[in-house]
Protein backbone atom coordinates (compact mmCIF):
# COMPACT_ATOMS: atom_id res chain seq x y z
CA UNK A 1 -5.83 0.67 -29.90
CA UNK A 2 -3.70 -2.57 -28.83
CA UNK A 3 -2.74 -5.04 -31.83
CA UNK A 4 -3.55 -8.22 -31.21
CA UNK A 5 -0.38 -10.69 -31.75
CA UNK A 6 0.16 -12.40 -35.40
CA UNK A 7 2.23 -14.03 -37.86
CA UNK A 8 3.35 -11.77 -40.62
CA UNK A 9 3.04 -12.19 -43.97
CA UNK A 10 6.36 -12.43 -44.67
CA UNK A 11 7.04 -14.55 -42.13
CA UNK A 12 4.49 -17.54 -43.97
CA UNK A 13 5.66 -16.25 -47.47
CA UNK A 14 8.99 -17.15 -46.08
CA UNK A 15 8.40 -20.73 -45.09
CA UNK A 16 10.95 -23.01 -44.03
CA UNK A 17 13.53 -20.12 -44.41
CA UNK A 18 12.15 -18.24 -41.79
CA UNK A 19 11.17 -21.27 -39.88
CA UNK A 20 15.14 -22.75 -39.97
CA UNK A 21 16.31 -18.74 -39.44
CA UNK A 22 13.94 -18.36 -36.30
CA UNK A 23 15.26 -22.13 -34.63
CA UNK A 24 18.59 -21.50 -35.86
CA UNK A 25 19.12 -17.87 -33.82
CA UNK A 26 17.22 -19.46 -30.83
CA UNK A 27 20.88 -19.29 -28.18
CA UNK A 28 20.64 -15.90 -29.43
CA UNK A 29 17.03 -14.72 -28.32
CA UNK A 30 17.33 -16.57 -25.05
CA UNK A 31 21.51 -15.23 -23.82
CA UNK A 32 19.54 -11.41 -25.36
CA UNK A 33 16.79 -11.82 -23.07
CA UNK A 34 18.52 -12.88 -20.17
CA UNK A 35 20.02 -9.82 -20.56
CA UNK A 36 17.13 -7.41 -21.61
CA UNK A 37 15.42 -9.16 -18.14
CA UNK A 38 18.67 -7.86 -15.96
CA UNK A 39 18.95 -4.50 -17.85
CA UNK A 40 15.66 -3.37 -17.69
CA UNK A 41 13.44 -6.17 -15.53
CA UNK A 42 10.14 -3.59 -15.73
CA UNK A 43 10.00 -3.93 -19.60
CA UNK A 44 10.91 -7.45 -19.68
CA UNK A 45 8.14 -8.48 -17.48
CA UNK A 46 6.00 -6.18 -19.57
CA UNK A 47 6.69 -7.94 -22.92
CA UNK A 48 6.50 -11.49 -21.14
CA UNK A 49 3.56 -11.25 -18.86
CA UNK A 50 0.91 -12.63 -21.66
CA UNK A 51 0.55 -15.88 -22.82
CA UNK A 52 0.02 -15.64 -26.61
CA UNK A 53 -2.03 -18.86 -27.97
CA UNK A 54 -0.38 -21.78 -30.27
CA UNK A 55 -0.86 -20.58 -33.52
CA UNK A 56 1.37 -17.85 -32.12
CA UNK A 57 4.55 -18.36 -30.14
CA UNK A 58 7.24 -16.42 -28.55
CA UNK A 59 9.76 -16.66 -31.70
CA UNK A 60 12.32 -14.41 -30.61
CA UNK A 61 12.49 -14.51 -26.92
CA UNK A 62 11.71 -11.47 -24.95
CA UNK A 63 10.58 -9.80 -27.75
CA UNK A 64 7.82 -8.70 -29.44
CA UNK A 65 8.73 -9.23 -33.01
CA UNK A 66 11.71 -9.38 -35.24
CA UNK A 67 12.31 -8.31 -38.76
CA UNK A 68 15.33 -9.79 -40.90
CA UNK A 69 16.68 -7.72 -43.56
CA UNK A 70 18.57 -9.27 -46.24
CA UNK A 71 21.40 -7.41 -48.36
CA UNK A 72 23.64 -8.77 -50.84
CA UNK A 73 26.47 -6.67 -52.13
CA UNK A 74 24.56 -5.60 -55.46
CA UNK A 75 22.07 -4.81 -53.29
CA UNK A 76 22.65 -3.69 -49.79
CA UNK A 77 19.64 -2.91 -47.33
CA UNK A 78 19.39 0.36 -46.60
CA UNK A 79 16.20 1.50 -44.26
CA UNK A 80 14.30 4.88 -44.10
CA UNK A 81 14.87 7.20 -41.08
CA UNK A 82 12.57 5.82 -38.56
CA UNK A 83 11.91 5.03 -34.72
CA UNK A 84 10.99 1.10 -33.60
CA UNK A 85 7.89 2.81 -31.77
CA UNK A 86 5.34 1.70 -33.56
CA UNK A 87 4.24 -1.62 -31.79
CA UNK A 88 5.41 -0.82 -28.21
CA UNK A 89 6.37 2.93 -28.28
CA UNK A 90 8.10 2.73 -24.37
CA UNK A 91 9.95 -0.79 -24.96
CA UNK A 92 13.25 -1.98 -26.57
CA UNK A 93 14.69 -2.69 -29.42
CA UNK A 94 17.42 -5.36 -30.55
CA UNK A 95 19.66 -5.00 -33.24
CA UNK A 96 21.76 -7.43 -34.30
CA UNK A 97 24.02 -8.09 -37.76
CA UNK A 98 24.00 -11.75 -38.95
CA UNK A 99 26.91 -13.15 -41.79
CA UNK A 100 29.86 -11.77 -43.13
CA UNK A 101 29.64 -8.25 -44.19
CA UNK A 102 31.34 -5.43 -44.14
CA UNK A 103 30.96 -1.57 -44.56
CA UNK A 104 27.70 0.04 -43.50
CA UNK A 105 26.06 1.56 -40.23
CA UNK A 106 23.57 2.48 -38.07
CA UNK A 107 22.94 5.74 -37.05
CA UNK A 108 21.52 6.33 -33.68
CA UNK A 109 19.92 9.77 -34.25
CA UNK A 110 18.41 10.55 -30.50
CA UNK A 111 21.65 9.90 -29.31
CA UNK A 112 23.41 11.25 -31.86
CA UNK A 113 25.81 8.36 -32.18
CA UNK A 114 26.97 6.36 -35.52
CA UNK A 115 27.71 2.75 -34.86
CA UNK A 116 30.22 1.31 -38.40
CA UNK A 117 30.46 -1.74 -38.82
């Protein structure tokens, strides 16, 4: 069963945080989906095709959604094994760091790859 489109929780418990984080990362979203159209133009036009209404707009281009984990050296974010499937289990995922940091990873378990940062 399709979920309809919202505005998290966190995203209005946020406020202007995730309002100035969202404008602030816009040249981002649109040079990413430029390229997500090019790369793979089926899925692109898939995620684009509906108009949402104006209580909720496109926020991070191409995409669907976007989550923003913070970490701080006393407390570094650290995720659960898990697949981005869940709200469009044959589209694409973004990831993207943010700041200075240093040390960490991603590990890319289907294709068995580890990406350090």
């Amino acid at each position: 069963m399709p979920v309809a489109p919202f505005i998290s929780p966190e995203y209005r418990h946020d406020g202007d945080a995730a309002v100035h984080f969202i404008a602030d990362t816009k040249p981002f979203w649109e040079e990413a989906s430029v390229v997500f159209c090019n790369v793979w133009p089926t899925i692109h036009n898939d995620f684009t095709k509906y108009d949402l209404s104006p209580d909720t707009p496109h926020m991070a281009g191409s995409w669907c959604g976007c989550a923003v984990n913070v970490g701080a050296l006393d407390n570094p974010v650290q995720t659960e094994v898990h697949r981005d499937v869940g709200e469009s289990p044959f589209g694409i995922s973004c990831l993207t760091a943010f700041g200075e940091y240093g040390g960490g990873g991603v590990i890319l378990w289907e294709a068995q790859l580890i990406v350090d940062s």
